[in-house]
Protein backbone atom coordinates (compact mmCIF):
# COMPACT_ATOMS: atom_id res chain seq x y z
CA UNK A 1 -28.62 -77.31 64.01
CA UNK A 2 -29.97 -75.08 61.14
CA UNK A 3 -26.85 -72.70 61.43
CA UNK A 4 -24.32 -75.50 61.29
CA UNK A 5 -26.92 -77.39 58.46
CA UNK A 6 -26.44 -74.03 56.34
CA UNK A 7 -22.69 -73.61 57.22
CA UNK A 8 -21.90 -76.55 55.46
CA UNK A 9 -24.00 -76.35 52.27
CA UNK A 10 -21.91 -72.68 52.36
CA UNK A 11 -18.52 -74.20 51.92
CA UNK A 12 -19.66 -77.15 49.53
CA UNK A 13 -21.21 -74.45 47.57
CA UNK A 14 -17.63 -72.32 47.64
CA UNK A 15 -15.73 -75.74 47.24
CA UNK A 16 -17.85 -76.72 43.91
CA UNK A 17 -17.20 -73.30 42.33
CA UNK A 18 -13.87 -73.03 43.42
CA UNK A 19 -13.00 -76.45 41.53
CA UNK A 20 -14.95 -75.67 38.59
CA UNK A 21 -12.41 -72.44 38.40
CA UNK A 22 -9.86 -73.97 38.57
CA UNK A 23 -11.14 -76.47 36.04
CA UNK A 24 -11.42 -73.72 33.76
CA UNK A 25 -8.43 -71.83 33.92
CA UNK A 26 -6.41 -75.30 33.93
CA UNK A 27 -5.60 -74.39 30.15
CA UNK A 28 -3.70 -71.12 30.84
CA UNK A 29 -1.68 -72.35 33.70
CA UNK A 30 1.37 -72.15 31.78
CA UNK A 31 0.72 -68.27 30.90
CA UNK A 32 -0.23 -67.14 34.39
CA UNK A 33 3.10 -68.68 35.66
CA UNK A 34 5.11 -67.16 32.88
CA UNK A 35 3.22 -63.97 33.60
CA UNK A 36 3.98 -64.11 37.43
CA UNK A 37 7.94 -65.19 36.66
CA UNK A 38 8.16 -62.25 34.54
CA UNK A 39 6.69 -59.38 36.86
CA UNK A 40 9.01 -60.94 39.98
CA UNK A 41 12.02 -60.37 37.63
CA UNK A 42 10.92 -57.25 36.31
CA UNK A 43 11.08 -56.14 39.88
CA UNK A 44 14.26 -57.54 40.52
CA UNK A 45 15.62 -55.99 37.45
CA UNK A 46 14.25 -52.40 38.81
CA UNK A 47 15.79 -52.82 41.74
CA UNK A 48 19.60 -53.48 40.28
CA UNK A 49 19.42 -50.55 37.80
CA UNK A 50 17.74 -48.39 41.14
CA UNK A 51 20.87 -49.88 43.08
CA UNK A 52 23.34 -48.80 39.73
CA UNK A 53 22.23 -45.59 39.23
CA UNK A 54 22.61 -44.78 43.14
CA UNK A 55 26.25 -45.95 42.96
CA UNK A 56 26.81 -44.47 39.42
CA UNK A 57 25.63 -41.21 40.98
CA UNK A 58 27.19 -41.90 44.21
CA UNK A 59 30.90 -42.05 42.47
CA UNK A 60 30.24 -38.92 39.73
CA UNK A 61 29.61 -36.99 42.54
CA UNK A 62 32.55 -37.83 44.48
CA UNK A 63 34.51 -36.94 41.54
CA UNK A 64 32.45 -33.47 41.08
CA UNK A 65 33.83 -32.81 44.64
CA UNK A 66 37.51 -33.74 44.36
CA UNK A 67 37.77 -31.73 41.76
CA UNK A 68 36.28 -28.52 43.88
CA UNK A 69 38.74 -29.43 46.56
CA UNK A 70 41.77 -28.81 44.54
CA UNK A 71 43.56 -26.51 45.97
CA UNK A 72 43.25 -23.00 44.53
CA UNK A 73 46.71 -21.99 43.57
CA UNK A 74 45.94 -25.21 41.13
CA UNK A 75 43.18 -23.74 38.72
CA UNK A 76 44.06 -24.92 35.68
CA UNK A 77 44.00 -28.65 37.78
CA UNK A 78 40.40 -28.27 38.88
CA UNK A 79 39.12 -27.11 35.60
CA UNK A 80 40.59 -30.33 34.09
CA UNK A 81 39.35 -32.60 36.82
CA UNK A 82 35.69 -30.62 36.44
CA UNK A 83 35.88 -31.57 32.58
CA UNK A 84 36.67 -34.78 32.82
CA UNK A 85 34.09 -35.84 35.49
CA UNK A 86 31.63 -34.28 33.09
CA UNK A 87 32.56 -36.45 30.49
CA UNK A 88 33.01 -39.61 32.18
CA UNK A 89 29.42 -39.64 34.07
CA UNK A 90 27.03 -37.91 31.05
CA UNK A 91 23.46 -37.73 31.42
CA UNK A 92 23.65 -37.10 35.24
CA UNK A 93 22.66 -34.20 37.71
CA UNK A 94 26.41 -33.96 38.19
CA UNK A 95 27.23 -33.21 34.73
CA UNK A 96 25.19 -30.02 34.58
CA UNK A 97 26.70 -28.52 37.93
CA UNK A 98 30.15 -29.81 36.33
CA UNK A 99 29.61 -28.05 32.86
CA UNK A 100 28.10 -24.10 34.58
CA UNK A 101 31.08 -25.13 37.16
CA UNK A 102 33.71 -24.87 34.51
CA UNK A 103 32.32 -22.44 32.50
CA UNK A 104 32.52 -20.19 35.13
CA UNK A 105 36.12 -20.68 35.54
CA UNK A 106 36.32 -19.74 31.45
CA UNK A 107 34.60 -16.76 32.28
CA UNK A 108 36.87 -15.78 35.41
CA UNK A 109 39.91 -16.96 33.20
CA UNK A 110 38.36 -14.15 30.12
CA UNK A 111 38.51 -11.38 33.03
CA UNK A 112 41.76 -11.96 33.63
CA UNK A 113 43.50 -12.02 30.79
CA UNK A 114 41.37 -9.75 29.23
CA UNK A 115 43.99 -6.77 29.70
CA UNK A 116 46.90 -9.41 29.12
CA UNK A 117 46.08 -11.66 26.34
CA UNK A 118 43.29 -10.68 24.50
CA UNK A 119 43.36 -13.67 22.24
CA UNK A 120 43.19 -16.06 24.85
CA UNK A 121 40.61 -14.33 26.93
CA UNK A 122 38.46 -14.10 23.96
CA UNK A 123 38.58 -18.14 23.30
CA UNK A 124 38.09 -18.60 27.11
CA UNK A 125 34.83 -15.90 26.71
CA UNK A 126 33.56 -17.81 23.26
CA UNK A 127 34.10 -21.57 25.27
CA UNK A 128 32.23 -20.27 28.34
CA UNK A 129 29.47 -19.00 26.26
CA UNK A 130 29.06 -21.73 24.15
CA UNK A 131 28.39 -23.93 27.30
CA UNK A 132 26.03 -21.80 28.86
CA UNK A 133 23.49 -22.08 25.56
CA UNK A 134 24.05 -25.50 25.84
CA UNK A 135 22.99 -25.62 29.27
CA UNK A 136 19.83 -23.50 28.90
CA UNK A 137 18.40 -25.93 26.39
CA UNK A 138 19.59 -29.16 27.29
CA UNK A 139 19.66 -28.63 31.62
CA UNK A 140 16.89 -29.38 33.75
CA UNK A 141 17.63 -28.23 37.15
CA UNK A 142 16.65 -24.88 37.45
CA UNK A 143 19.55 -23.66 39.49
CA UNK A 144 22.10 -24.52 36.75
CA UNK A 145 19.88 -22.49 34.52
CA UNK A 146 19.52 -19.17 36.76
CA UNK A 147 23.53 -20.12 36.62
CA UNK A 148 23.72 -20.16 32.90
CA UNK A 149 21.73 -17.03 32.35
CA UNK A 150 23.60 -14.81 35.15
CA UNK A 151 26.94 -16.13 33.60
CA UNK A 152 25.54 -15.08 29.51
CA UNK A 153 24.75 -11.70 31.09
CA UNK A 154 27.94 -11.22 32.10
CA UNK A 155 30.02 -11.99 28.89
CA UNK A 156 27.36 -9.45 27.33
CA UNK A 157 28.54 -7.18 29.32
CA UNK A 158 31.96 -7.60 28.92
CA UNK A 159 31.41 -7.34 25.33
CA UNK A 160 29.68 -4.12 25.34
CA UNK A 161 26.26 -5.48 24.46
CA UNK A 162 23.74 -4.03 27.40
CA UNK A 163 20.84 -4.92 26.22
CA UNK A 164 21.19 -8.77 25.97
CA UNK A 165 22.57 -8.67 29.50
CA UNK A 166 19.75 -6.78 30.53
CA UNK A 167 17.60 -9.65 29.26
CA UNK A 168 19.61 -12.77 30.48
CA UNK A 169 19.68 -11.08 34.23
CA UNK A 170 15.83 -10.74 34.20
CA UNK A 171 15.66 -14.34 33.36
CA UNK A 172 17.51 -15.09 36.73
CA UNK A 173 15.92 -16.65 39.62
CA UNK A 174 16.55 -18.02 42.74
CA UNK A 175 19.70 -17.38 45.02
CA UNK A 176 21.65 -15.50 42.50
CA UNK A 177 17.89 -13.14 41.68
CA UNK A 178 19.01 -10.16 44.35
CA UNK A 179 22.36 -9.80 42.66
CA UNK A 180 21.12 -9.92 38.79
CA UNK A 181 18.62 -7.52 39.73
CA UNK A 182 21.22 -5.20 41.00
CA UNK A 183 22.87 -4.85 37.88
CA UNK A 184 19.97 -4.61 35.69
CA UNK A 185 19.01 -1.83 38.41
CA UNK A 186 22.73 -0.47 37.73
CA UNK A 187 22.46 -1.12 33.60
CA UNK A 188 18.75 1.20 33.98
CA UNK A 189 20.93 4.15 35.56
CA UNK A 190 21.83 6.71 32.89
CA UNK A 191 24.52 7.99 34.22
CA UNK A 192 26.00 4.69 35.48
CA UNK A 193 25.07 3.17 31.81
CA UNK A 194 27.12 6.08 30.43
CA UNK A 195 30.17 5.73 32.47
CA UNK A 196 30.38 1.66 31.93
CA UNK A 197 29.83 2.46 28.20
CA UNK A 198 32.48 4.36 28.19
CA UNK A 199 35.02 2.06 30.21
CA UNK A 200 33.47 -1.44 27.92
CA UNK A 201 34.60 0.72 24.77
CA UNK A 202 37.77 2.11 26.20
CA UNK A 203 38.91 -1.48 27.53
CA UNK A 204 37.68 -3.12 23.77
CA UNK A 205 40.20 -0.62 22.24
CA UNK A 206 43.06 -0.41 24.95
CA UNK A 207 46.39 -1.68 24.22
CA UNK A 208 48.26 -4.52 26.03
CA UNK A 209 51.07 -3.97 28.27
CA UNK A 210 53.89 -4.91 26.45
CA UNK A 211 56.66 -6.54 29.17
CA UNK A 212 60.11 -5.97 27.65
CA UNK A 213 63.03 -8.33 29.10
CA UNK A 214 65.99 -7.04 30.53
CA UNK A 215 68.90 -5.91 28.08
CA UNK A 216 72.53 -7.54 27.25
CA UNK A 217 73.43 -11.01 27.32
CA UNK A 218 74.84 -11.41 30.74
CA UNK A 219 77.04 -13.90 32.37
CA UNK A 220 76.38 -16.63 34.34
CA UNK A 221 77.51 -16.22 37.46
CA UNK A 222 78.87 -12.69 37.54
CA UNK A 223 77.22 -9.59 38.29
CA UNK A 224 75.80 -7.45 35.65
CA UNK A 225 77.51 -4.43 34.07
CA UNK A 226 74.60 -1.73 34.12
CA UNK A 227 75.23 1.69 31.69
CA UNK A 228 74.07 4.81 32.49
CA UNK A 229 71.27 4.83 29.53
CA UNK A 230 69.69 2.38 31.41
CA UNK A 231 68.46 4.37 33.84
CA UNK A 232 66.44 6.97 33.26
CA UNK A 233 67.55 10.12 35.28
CA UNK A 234 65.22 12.92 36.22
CA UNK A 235 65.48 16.16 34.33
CA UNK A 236 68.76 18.40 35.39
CA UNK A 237 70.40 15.47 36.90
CA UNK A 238 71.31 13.20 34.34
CA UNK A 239 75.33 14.42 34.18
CA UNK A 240 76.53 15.25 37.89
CA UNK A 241 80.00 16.28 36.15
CA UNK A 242 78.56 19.65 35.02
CA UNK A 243 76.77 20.39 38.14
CA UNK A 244 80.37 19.66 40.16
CA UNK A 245 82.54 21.36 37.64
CA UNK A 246 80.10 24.97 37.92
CA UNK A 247 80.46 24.21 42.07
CA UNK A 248 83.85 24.05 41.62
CA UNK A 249 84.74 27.38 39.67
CA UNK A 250 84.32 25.96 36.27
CA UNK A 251 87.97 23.55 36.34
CA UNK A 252 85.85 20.10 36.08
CA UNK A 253 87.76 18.71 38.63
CA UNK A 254 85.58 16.22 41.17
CA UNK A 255 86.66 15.76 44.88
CA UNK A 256 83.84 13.57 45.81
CA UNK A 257 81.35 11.52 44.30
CA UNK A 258 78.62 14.12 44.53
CA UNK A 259 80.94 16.23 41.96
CA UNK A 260 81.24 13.37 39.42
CA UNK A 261 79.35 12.56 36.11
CA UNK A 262 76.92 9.84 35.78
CA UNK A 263 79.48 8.09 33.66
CA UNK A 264 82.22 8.04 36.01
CA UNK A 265 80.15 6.47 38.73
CA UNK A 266 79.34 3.61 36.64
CA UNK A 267 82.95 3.52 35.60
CA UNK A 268 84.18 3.48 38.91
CA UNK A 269 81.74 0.99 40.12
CA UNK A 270 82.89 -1.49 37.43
CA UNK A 271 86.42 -1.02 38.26
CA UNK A 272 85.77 -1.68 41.80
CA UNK A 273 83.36 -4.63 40.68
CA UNK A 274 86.84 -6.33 38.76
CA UNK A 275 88.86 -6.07 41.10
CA UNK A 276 86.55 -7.40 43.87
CA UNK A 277 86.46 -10.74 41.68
CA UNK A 278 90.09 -10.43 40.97
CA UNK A 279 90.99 -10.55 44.31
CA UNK A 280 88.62 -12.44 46.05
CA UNK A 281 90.45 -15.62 45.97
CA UNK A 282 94.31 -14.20 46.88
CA UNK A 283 95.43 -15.95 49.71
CA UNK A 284 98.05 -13.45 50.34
CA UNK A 285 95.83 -10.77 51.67
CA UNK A 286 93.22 -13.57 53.29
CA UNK A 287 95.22 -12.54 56.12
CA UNK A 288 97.40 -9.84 58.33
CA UNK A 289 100.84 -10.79 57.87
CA UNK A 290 103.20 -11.47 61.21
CA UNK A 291 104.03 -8.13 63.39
CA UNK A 292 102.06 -5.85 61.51
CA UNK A 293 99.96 -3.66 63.55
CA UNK A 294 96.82 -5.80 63.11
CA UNK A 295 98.52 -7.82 65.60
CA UNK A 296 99.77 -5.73 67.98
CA UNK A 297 97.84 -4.67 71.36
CA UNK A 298 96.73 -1.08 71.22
CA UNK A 299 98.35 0.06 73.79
CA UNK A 300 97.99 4.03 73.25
CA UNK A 301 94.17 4.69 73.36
CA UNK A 302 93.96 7.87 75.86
CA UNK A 303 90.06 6.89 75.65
CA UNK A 304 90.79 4.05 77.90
CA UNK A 305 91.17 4.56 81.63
CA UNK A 306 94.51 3.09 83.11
CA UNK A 307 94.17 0.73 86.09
């Protein structure tokens, strides 16, 4: 009886102050609601821009990847694809991998034409550069930045300049680490430093190939009349008439084509050349005429056995 007796002053005890609180805090029932309205759509709100981002990242992504896919004889394809997904999705993960990505391809671009067009692989060098300083201040995964700094030590290299390559490959980390350590290990070598010296400053000063197109006008459709200057003959051969005529006894004359002159050969193969296209359309010697021998049995061959 005592236990139930104090059980129930218990809960008219908790009942009193509980209505007294409530009593109390009648005034700011308005606020706590408004306060409980706005944290459930706060959370709602976090949750969309959660759910955007994932998508937003989601579809730059995809777009870093179809442009990796392109095929390779398309390179000039993927770089614009790789530029254009980092400009359409900015502020991402994505856009850093997209920006070393391309500026790698500058780079490879500058090595290439760097014997070819030295104007061009210089503005591919100085855009390739320019995005890899950009990078090291404004990137934040460190990958893209061991990236960066392996791809500056490079274009320092190309440009002669060991000791800032030197310093960019000691800044590299991570995967690429073993291979920038093998040319700073190749940079310390005196002799090896010596003989790239050497090549950087030869290859700053060498001349271009220049490509030279073929000479004369030409003819559509007909075959092209070559002259003898423009070959290039070795030494003692370039006239074959003077070589036959001292065979000969001295009289010039040529009875085969190993006794003629370079410029009869050509001669003679143009003449042939004419008259080739002259007759290639004569209908009267398309074919053997009626009883000449071309249609007669050979009937005299003593090679043949006789039944």
């Amino acid at each position: 009886m005592k236990a139930k007796h104090r059980h129930e002053l218990e809960t008219n005890a908790l009942a009193k102050r509980l209505a007294v609180g409530i009593e109390k805090s009648r005034p700011y029932g308005p606020t706590i609601l408004g306060v409980l309205v706005a944290i459930v759509v706060c959370v709602m709100l976090l949750s969309y821009l959660n759910s955007a981002s994932a998508e937003r990242q989601s579809e730059a992504w995809s777009q870093y990847y179809a442009a990796m896919q392109t095929p390779g004889y398309n390179f000039d394809q993927m770089m614009t694809l790789l530029k254009q997904a980092a400009e359409e999705h900015p502020e991402t993960a994505m856009q850093e991998w997209a920006d070393v990505t391309w500026a790698d391809g500058k780079l490879y671009m500058a090595s290439q034409l760097y014997l070819q067009n030295r104007n061009a692989s210089s503005d591919a060098m100085s855009q390739a550069f320019n995005t890899y300083n950009g990078l090291l201040k404004t990137a934040s995964d460190t990958r893209v930045i061991d990236r960066a700094n392996l791809g500056l030590g490079r274009i320092y290299e190309m440009q002669d300049d060991l000791e800032k390559a030197k310093d960019h490959y000691a800044l590299v980390g991570g995967g690429f680490a073993e291979l920038a350590k093998m040319r700073v290990e190749r940079l310390d070598d005196k002799s090896a430093r010596e003989q790239l010296a050497d090549t950087m400053s030869w290859l700053s000063k060498a001349p271009l190939p220049v490509r030279t197109a073929p000479t004369g006008p030409g003819t559509p459709g007909k075959q092209p009349l070559f002259a003898p200057g423009d070959l290039e003959m070795p030494a003692g051969q370039a006239s074959g008439g003077e070589t036959g005529a001292a065979q000969s006894g001295g009289t010039g004359a040529t009875t085969g084509s190993s006794g003629a002159s370079l410029d009869e050969l050509f001669q003679r193969f143009n003449a042939a050349s004419k008259s080739d296209e002259a007759n290639r359309y004569d209908a009267s010697e398309s074919a053997p005429a009626e009883g000449s021998s071309a249609d007669k049995p050979e009937t005299g061959d003593s090679s043949t056995p006789k039944p």
